[in-house]
N, C-alpha and C. Protein backbone atom coordinates (compact mmCIF):
# COMPACT_ATOMS: atom_id res chain seq x y z
N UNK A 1 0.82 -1.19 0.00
CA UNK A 1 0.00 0.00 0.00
C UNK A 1 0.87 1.26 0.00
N UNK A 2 2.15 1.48 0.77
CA UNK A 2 2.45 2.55 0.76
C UNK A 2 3.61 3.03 -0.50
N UNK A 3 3.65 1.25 -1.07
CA UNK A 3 4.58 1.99 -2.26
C UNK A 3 3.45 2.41 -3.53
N UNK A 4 2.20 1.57 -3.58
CA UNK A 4 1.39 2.30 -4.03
C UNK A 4 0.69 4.00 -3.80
N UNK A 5 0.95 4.18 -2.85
CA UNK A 5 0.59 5.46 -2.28
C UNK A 5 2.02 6.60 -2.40
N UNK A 6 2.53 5.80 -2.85
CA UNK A 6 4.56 6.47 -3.01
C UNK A 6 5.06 7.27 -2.08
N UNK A 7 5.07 6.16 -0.79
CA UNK A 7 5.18 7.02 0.45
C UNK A 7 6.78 6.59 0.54
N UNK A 8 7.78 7.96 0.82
CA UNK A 8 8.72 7.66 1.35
C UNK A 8 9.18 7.78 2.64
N UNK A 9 10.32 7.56 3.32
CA UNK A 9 10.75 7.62 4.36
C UNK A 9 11.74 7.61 4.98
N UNK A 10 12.25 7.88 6.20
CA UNK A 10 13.25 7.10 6.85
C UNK A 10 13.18 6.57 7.86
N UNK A 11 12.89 5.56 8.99
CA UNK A 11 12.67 5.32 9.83
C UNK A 11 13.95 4.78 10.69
N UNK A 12 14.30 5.32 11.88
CA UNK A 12 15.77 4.96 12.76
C UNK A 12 15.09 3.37 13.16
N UNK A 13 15.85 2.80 13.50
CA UNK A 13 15.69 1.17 14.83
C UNK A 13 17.01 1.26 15.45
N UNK A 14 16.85 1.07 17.02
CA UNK A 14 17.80 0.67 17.29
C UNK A 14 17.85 -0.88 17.52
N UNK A 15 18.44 -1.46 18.02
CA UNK A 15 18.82 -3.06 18.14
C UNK A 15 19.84 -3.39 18.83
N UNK A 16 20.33 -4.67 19.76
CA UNK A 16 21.31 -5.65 20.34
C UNK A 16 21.59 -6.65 19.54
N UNK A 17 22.69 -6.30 19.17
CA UNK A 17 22.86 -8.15 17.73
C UNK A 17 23.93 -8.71 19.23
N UNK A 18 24.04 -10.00 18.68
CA UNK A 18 24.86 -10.80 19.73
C UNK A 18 25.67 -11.82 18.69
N UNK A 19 26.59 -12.51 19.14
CA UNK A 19 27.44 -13.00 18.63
C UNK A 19 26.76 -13.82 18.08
N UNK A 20 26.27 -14.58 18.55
CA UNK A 20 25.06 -15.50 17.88
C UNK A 20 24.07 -15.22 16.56
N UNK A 21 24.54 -14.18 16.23
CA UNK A 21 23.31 -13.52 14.95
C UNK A 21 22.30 -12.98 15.65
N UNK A 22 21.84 -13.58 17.11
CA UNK A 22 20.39 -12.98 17.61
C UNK A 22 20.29 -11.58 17.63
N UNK A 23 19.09 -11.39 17.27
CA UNK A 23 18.48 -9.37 17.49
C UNK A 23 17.69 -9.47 18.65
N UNK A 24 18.16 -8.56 19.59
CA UNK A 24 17.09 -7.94 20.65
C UNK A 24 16.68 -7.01 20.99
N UNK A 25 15.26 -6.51 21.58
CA UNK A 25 15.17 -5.44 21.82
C UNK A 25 14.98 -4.34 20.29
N UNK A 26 14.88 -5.01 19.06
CA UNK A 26 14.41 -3.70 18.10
C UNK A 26 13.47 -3.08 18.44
N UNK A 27 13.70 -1.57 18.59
CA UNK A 27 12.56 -0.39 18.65
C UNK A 27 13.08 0.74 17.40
N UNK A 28 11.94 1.38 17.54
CA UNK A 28 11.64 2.86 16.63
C UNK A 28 12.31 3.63 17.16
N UNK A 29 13.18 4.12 16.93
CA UNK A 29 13.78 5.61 17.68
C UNK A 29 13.25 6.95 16.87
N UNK A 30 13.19 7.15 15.67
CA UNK A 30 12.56 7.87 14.90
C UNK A 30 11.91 7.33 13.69
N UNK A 31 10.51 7.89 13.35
CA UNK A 31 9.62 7.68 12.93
C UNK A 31 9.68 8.00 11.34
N UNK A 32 9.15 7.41 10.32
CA UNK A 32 9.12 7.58 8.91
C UNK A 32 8.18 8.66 8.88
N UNK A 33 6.98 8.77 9.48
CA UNK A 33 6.14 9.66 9.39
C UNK A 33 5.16 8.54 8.75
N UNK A 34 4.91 7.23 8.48
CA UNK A 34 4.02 6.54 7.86
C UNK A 34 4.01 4.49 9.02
N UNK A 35 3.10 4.93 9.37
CA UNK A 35 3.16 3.52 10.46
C UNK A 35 3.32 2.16 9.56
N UNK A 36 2.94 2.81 8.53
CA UNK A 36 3.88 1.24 7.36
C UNK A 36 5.04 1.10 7.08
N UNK A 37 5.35 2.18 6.59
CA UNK A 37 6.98 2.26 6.22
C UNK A 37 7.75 1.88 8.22
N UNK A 38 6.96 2.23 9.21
CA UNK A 38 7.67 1.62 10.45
C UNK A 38 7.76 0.42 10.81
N UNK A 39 6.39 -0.04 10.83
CA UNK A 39 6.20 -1.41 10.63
C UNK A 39 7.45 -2.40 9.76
N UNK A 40 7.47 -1.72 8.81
CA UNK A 40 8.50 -2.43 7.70
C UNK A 40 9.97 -2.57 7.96
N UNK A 41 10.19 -1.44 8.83
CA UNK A 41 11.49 -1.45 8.81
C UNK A 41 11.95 -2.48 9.93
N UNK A 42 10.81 -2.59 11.02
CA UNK A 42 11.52 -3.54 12.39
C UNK A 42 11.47 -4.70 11.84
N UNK A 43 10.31 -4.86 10.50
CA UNK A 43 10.50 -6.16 10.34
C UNK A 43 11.40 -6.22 9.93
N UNK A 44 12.09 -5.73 9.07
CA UNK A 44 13.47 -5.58 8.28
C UNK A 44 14.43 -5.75 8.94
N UNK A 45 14.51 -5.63 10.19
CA UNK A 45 15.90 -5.60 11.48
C UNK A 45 15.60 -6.89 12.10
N UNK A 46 14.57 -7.42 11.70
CA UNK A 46 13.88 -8.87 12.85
C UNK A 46 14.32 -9.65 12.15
N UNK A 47 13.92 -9.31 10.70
CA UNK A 47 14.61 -9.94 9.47
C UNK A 47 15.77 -11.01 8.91
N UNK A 48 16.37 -10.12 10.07
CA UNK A 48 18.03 -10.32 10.04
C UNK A 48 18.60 -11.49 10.46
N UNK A 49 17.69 -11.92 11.68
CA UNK A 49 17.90 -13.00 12.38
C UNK A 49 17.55 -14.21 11.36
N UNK A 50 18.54 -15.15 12.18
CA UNK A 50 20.21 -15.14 12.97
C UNK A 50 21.03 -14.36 12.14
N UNK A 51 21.41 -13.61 12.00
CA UNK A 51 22.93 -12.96 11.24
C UNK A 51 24.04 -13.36 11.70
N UNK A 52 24.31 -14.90 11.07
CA UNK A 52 25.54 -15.40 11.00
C UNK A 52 26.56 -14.97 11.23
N UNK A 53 26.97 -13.97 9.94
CA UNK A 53 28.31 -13.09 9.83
C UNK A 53 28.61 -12.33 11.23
N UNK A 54 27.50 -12.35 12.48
CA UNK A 54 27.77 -11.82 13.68
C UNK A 54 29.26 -12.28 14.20
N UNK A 55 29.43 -13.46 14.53
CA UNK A 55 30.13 -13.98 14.84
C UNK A 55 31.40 -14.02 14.68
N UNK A 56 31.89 -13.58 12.71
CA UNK A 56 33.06 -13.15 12.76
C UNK A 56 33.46 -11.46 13.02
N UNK A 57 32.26 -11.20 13.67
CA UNK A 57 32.84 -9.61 14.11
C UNK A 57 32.93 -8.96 15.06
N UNK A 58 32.18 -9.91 16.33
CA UNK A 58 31.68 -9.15 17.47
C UNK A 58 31.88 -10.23 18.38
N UNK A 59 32.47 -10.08 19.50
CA UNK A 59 32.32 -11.20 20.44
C UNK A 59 31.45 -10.79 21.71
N UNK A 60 30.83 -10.08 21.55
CA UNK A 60 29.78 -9.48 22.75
C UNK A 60 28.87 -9.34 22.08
N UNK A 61 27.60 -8.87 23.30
CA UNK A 61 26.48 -7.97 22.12
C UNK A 61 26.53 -6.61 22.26
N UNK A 62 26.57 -5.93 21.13
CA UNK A 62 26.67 -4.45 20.96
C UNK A 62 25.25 -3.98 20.08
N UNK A 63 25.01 -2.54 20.65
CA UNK A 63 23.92 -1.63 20.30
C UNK A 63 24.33 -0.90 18.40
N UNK A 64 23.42 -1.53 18.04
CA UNK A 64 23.39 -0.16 16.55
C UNK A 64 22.35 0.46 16.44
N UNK A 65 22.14 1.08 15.93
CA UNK A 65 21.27 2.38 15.31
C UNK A 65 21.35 2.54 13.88
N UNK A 66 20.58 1.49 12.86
CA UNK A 66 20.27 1.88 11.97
C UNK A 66 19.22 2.83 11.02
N UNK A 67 19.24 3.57 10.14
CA UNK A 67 18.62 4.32 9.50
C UNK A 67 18.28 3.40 8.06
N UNK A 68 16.55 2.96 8.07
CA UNK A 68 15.91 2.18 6.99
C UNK A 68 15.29 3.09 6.18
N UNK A 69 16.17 2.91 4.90
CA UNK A 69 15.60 4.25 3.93
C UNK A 69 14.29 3.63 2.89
N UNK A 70 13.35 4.35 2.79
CA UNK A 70 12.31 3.48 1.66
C UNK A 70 12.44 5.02 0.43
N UNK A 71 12.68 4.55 -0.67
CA UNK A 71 12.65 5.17 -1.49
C UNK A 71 11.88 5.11 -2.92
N UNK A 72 10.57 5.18 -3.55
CA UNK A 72 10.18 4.87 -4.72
C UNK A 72 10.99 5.18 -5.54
N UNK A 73 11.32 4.10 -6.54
CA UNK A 73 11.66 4.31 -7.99
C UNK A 73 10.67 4.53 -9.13
């Protein structure tokens, strides 16, 4: 619906990845301005799980803050 509606956005998440690939704790830190494009993006970070490649980079769990861009073409 909202790429039909050609809604863009950016929506922040933060997240806990762990060595394990696991994600915890994804939330909204800032808002797209469209509760779909938000919706979309945690799924997009939930997504992730397990993220394998964790493991060769992190030996703890550490906090990111990504920025999920939706852009119509």
């Amino acid at each position: 619906m909202a790429r039909r509606q050609r809604r863009e956005g950016v929506a922040t998440i933060e997240f806990v990845l762990h060595p394990d690939g696991s994600v915890n704790n994804p939330r909204l830190v800032s808002s797209s301005r469209t509760r779909a494009l938000d919706r979309a993006a945690l799924d997009a970070v939930k997504g992730i799980e397990p993220f394998i490649m964790a493991r060769d980079f992190i030996d703890q769990p550490e906090a990111y803050r990504v920025d999920v861009v939706f852009n119509v073409l």
